[in-house]
N, C-alpha and C. Protein backbone atom coordinates (compact mmCIF):
# COMPACT_ATOMS: atom_id res chain seq x y z
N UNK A 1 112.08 76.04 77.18
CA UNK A 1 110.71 75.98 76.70
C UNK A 1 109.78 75.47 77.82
N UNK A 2 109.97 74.74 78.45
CA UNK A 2 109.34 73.73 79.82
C UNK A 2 108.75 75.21 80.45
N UNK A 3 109.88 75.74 81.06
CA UNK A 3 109.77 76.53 81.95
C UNK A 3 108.75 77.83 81.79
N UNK A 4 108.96 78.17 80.43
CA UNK A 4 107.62 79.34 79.47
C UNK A 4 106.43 78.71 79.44
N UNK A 5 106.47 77.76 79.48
CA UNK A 5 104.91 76.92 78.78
C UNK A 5 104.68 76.84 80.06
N UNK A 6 104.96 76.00 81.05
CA UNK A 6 104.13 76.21 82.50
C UNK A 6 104.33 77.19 83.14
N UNK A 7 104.94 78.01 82.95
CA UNK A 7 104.58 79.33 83.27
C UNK A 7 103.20 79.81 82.85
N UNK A 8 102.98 79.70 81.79
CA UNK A 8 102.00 80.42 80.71
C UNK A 8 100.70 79.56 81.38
N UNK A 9 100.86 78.35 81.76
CA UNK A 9 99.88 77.30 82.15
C UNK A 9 99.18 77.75 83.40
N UNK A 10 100.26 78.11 84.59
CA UNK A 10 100.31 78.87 85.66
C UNK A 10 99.36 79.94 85.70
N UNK A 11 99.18 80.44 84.78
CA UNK A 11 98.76 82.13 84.68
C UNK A 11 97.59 82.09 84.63
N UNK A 12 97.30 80.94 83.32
CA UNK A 12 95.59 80.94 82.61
C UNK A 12 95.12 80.46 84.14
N UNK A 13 95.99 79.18 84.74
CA UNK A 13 94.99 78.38 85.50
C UNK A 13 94.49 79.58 86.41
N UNK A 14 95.53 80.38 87.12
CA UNK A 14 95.20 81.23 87.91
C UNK A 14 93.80 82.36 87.69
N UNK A 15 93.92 82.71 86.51
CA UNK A 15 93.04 83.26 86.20
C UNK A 15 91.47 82.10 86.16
N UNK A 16 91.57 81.47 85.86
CA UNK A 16 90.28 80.48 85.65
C UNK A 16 90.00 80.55 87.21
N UNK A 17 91.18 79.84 87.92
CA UNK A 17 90.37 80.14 89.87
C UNK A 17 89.81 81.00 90.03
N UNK A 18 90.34 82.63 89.73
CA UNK A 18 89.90 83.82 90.58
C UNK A 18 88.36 84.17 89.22
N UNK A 19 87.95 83.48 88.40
CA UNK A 19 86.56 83.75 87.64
C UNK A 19 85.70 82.73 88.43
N UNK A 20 86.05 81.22 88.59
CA UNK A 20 85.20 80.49 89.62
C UNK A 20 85.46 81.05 91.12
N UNK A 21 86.16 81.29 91.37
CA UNK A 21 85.79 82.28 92.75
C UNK A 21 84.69 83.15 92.58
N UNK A 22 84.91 84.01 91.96
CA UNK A 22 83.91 85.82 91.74
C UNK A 22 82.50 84.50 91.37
N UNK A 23 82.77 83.99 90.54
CA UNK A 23 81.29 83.44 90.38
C UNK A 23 80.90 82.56 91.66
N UNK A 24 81.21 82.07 92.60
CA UNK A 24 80.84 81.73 93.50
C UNK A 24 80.17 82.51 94.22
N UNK A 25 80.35 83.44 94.28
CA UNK A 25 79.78 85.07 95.18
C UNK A 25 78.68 85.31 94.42
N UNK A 26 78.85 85.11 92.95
CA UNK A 26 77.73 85.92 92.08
C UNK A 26 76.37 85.13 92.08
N UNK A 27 76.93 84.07 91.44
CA UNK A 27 75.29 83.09 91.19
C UNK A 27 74.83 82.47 92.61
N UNK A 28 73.40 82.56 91.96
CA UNK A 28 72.67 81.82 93.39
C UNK A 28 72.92 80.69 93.15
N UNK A 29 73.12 80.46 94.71
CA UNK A 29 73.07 78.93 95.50
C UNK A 29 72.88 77.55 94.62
N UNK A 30 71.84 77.89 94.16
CA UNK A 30 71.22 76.56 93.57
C UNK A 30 71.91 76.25 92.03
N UNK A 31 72.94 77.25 91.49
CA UNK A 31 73.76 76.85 90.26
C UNK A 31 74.76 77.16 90.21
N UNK A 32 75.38 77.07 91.27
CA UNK A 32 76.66 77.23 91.70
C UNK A 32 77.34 75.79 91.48
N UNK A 33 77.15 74.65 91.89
CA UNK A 33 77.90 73.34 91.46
C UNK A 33 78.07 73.15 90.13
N UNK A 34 76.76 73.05 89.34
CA UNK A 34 76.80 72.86 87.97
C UNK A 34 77.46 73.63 87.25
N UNK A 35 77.46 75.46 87.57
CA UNK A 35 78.18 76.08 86.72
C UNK A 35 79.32 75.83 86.74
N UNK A 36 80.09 75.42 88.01
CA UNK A 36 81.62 75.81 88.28
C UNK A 36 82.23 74.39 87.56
N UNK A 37 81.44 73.60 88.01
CA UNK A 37 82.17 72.24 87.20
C UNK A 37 81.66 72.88 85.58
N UNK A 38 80.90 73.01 84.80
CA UNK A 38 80.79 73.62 83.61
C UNK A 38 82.26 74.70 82.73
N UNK A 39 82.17 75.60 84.21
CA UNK A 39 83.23 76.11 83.32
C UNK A 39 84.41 75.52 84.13
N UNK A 40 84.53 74.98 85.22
CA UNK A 40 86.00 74.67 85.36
C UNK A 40 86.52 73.90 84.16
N UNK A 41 85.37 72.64 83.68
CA UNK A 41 85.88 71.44 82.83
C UNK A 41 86.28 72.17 81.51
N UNK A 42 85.15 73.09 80.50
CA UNK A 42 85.63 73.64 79.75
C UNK A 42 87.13 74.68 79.66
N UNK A 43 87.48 75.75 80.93
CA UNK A 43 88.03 75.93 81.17
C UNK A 43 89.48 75.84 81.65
N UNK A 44 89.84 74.82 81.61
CA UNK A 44 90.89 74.00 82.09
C UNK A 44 91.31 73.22 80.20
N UNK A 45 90.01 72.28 79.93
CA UNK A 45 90.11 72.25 78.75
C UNK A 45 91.20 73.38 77.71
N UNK A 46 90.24 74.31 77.44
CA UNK A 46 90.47 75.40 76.90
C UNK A 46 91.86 75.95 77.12
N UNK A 47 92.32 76.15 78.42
CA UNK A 47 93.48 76.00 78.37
C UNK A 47 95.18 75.33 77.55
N UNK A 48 94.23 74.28 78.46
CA UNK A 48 95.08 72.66 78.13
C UNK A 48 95.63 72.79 76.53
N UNK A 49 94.09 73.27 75.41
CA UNK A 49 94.55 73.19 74.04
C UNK A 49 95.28 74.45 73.70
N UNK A 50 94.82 75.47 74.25
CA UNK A 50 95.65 76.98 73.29
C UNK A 50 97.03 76.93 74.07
N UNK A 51 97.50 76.49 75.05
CA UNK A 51 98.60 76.87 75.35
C UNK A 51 99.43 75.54 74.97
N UNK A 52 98.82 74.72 74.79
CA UNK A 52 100.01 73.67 74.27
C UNK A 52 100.10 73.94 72.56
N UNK A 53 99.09 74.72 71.78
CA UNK A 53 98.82 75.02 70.39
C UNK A 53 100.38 76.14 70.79
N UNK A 54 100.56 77.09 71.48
CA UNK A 54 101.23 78.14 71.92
C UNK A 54 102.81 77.73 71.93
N UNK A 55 102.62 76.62 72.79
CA UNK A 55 104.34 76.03 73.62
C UNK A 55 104.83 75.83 71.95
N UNK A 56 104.01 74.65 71.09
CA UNK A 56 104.48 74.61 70.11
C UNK A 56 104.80 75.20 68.98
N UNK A 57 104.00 76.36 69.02
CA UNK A 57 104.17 77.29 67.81
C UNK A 57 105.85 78.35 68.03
N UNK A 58 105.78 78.48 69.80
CA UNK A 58 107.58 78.60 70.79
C UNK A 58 108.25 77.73 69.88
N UNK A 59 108.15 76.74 69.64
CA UNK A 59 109.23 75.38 69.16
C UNK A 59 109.83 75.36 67.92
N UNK A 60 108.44 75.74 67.03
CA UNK A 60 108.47 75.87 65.49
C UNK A 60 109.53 77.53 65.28
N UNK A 61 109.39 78.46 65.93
CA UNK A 61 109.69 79.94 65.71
C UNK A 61 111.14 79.75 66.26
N UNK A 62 111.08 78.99 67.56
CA UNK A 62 113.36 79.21 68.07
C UNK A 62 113.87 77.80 67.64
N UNK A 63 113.42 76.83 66.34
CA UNK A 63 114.42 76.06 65.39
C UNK A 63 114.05 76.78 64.33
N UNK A 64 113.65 77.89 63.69
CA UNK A 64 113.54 77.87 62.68
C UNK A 64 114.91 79.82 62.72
N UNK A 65 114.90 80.01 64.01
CA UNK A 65 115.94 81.13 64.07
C UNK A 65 116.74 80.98 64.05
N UNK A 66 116.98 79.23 64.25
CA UNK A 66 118.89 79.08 64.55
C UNK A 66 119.63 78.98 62.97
């Protein structure tokens, strides 16, 4: 289970970098700090809750097969 769940953790985060990247290129200059901390914090957040909502719902589904 460890190994699926940060995997899965791995993936989102990756994806969240390469959207604050592209938005680095996109927005002007002057809202570029605020946005990226905006969505990094939510983003990371957001993460943090659906994939640990995820790991566990993994937990509940392979004790309830054995």
């Amino acid at each position: 289970m460890w190994y699926d769940a940060n995997a899965l953790v791995g993936k989102h985060c990756l994806l969240l970098g390469l959207l604050m990247v592209a938005l680095e290129f996109i927005l002007p200059r002057s809202a570029v700090i605020l946005t990226l901390q905006i969505v990094g914090t939510i983003g990371f957040a957001g993460i943090m809750i659906t994939d640990w909502l995820t790991a566990n719902r993994w937990v509940r589904e392979r004790s309830s097969s054995r």
